[in-house]
Protein backbone atom coordinates (compact mmCIF):
# COMPACT_ATOMS: atom_id res chain seq x y z
CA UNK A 1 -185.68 -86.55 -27.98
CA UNK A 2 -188.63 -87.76 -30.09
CA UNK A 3 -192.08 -85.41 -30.07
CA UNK A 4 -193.84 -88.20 -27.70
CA UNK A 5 -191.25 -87.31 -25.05
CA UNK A 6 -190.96 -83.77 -25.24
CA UNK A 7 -194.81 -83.50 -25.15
CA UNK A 8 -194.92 -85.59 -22.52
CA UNK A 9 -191.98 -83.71 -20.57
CA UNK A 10 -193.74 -80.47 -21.13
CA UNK A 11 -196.67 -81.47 -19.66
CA UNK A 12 -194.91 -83.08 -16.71
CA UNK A 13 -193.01 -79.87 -15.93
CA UNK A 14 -196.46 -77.51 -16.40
CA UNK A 15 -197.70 -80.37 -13.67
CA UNK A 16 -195.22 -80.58 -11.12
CA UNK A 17 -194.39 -76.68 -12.17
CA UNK A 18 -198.25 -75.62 -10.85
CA UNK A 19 -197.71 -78.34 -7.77
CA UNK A 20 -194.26 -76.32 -6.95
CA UNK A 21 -196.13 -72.76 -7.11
CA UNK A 22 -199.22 -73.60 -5.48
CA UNK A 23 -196.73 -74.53 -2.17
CA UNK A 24 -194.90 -71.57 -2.82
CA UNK A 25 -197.70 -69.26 -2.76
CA UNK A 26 -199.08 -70.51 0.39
CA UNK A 27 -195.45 -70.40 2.11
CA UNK A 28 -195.26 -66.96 1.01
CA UNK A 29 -198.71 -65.88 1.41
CA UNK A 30 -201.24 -67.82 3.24
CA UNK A 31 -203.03 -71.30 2.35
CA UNK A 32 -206.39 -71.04 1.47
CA UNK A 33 -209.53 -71.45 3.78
CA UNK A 34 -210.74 -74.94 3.52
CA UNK A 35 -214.29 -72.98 3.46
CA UNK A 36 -216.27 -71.93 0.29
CA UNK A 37 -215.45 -70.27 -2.09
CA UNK A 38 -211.51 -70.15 -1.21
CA UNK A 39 -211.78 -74.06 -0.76
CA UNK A 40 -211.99 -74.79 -4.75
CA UNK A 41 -208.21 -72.93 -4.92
CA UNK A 42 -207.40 -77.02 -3.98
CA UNK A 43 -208.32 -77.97 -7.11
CA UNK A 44 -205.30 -76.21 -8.83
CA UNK A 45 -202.70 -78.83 -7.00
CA UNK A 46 -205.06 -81.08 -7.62
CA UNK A 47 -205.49 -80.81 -11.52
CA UNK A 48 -201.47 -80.29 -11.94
CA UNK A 49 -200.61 -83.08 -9.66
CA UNK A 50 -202.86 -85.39 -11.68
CA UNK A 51 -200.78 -83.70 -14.55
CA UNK A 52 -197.75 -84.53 -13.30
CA UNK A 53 -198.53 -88.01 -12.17
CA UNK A 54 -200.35 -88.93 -16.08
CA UNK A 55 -196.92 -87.60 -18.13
CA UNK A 56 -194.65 -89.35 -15.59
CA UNK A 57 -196.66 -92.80 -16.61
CA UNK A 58 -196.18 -91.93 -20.04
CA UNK A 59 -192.77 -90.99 -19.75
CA UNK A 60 -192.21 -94.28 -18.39
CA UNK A 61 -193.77 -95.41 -21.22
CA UNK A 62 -192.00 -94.23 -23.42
CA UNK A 63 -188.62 -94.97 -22.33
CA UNK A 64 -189.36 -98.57 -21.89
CA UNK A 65 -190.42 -98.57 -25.63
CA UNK A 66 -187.42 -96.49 -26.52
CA UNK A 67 -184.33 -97.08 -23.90
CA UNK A 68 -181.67 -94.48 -24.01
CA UNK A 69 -178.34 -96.17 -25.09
CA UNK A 70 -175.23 -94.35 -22.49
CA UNK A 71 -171.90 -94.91 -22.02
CA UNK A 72 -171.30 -94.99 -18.45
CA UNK A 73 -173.28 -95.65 -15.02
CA UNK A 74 -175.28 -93.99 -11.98
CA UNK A 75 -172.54 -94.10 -9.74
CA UNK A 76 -170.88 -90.90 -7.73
CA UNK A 77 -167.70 -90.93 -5.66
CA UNK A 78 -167.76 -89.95 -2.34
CA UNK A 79 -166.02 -86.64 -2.31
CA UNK A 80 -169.29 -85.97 -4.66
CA UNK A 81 -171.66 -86.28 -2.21
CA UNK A 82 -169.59 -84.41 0.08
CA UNK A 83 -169.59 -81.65 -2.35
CA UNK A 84 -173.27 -81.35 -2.66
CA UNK A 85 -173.34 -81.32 1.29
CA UNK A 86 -170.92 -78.54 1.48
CA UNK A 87 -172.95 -76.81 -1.35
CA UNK A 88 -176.28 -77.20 0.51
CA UNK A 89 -175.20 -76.44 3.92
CA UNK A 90 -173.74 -73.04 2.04
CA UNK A 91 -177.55 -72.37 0.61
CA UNK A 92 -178.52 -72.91 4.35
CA UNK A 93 -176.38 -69.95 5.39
CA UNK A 94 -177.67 -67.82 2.44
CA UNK A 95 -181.01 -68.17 3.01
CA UNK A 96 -180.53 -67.52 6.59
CA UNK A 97 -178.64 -64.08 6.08
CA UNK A 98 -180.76 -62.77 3.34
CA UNK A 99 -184.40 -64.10 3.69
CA UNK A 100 -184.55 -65.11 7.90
CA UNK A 101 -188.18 -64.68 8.49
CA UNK A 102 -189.10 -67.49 5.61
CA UNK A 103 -186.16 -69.36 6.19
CA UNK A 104 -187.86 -72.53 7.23
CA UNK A 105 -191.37 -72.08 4.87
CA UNK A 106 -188.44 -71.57 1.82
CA UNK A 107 -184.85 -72.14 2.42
CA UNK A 108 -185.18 -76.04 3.93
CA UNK A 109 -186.98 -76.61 1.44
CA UNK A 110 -185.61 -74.87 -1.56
CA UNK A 111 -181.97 -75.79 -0.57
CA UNK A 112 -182.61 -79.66 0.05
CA UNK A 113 -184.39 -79.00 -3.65
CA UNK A 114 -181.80 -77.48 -5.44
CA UNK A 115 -179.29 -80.13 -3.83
CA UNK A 116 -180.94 -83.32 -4.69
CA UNK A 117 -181.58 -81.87 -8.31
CA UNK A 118 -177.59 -81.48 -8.72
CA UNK A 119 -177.21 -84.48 -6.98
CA UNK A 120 -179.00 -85.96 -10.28
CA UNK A 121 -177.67 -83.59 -12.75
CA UNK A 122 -174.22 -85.37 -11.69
CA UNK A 123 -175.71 -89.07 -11.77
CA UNK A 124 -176.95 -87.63 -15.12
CA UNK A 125 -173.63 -86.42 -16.21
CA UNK A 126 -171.98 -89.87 -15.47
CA UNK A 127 -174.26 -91.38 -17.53
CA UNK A 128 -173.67 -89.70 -20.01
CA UNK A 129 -169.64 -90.67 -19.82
CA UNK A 130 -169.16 -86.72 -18.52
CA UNK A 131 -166.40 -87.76 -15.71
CA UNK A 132 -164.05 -84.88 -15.39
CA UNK A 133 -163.94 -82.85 -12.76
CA UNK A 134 -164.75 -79.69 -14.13
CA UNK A 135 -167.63 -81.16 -16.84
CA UNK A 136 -169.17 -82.69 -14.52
CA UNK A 137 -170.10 -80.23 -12.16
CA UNK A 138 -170.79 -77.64 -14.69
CA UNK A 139 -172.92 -80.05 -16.29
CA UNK A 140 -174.72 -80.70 -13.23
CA UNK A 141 -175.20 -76.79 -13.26
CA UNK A 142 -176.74 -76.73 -16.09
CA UNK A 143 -178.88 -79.46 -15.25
CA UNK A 144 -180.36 -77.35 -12.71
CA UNK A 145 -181.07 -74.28 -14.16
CA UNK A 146 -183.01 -76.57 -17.22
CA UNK A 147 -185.07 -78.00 -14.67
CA UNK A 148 -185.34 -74.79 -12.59
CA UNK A 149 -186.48 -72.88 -15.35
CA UNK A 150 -188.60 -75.83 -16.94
CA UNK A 151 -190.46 -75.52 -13.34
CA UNK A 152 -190.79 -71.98 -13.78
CA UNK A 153 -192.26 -71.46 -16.72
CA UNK A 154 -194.50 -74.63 -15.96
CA UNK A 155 -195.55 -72.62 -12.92
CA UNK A 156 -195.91 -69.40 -14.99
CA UNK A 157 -198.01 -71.05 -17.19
CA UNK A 158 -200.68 -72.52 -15.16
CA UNK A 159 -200.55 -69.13 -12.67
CA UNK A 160 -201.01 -67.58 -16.26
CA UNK A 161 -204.15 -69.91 -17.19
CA UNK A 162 -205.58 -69.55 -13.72
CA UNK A 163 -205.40 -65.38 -13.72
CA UNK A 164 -206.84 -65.24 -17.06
CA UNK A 165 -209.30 -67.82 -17.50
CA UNK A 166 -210.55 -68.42 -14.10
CA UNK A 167 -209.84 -65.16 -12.35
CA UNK A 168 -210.53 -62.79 -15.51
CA UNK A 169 -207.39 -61.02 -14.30
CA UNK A 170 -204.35 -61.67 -16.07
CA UNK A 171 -202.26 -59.16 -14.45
CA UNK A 172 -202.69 -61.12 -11.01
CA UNK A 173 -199.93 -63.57 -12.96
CA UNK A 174 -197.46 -60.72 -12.16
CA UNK A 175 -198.57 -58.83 -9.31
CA UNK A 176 -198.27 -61.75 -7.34
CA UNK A 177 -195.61 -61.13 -4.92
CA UNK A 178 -192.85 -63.70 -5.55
CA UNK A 179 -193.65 -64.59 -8.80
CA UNK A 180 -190.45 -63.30 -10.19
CA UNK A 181 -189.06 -66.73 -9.12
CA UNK A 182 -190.87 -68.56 -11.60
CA UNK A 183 -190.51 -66.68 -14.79
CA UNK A 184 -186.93 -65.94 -13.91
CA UNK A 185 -187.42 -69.47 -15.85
CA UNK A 186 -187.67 -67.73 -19.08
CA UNK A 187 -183.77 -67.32 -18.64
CA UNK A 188 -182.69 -70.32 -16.88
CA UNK A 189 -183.95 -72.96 -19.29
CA UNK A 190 -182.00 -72.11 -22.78
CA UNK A 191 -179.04 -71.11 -20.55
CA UNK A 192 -179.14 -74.72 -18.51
CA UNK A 193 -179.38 -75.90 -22.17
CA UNK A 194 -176.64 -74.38 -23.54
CA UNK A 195 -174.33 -75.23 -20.82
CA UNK A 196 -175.06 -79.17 -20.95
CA UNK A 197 -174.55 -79.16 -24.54
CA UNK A 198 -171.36 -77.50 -23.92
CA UNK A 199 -170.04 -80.24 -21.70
CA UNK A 200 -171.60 -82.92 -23.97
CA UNK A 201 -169.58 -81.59 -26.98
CA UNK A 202 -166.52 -81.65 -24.58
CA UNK A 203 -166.69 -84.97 -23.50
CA UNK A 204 -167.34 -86.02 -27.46
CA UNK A 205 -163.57 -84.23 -28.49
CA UNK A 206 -162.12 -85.89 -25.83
């Protein structure tokens, strides 16, 4: 990945990362009055959706300018997709018996999330020529927990920036109750890494 791109990608995932944990926030906590002076807590999705929305252009950019050269095509077999439904549908029941009373403010949400992501961490792995079984699905894994923690530490970050710079309290970054979610992040990125690099390598001794 050239230095355009990953700039580019890191400022798309501090975006859409300060999008995700502005909607989080209010599902755990409470949304913001639309009345002075709680009103101008808007301009935080605001600002990071513009974020998002400028790197995603560029991004675009950029891969028209430089196409990615793969072996193999976005297509997925049915028993995929039946997979993922089976995997979401278990996420349903796991947010219901653990976290009931934000169930629907979290788990919809999060689980459709976290499905659709692996559902293009496989397209992604097919791309790539990844088509066993096993590779596959561990490489769509992976791909989660690099965009999970990508997310998070976006998140972190602008929570971070906002705390310290706007606020004048930087330890509101981590007394935040359910913040834990998004600099989990910290861990999930290198390991989501590591793992599709791992299944890349397989596929190339194969």
């Amino acid at each position: 990945m050239g230095p355009r791109k990953l700039l580019w990608w890191s400022v798309f995932f501090a975006g859409a990362g300060g999008v995700a944990a502005f909607l989080y926030i209010c599902a755990i906590e409470r949304p913001p009055r639309l009345t002075p002076p709680q009103c101008l807590w808007y301009l935080w999705p605001l600002l990071t959706l513009l974020m998002a929305v400028v790197s995603a252009v560029q991004l675009f950019r950029c891969y028209r300018e430089e196409p990615v050269q793969a072996p193999g095509l976005w297509q997925l077999r049915l028993a995929d997709l039946l997979a993922v439904s089976f995997g979401m549908g278990l996420l349903f029941a796991i947010f219901r018996a653990l976290w009931p009373e934000r169930f629907v403010q979290v788990g919809v949400p999060a689980s459709l999330l976290l499905g659709l992501i692996f559902v293009l961490g496989l397209l992604n792995a097919v791309r790539r020529g990844i088509t066993g079984w096993v590779l596959k699905y561990l490489f769509a894994a992976g791909y989660v927990m690099c965009l999970y923690g990508a997310l998070g530490i976006g998140a972190f970050v602008v929570l971070l920036f906002i705390a310290t710079f706007i606020l004048g309290e930087p330890h509101k970054a981590t007394d935040l109750r359910g913040t834990g979610v998004m600099y989990f992040g910290v861990v999930c990125l290198p390991a989501g890494l590591a793992l599709c690099a791992i299944c890349c390598r397989r596929r190339d001794r194969k």
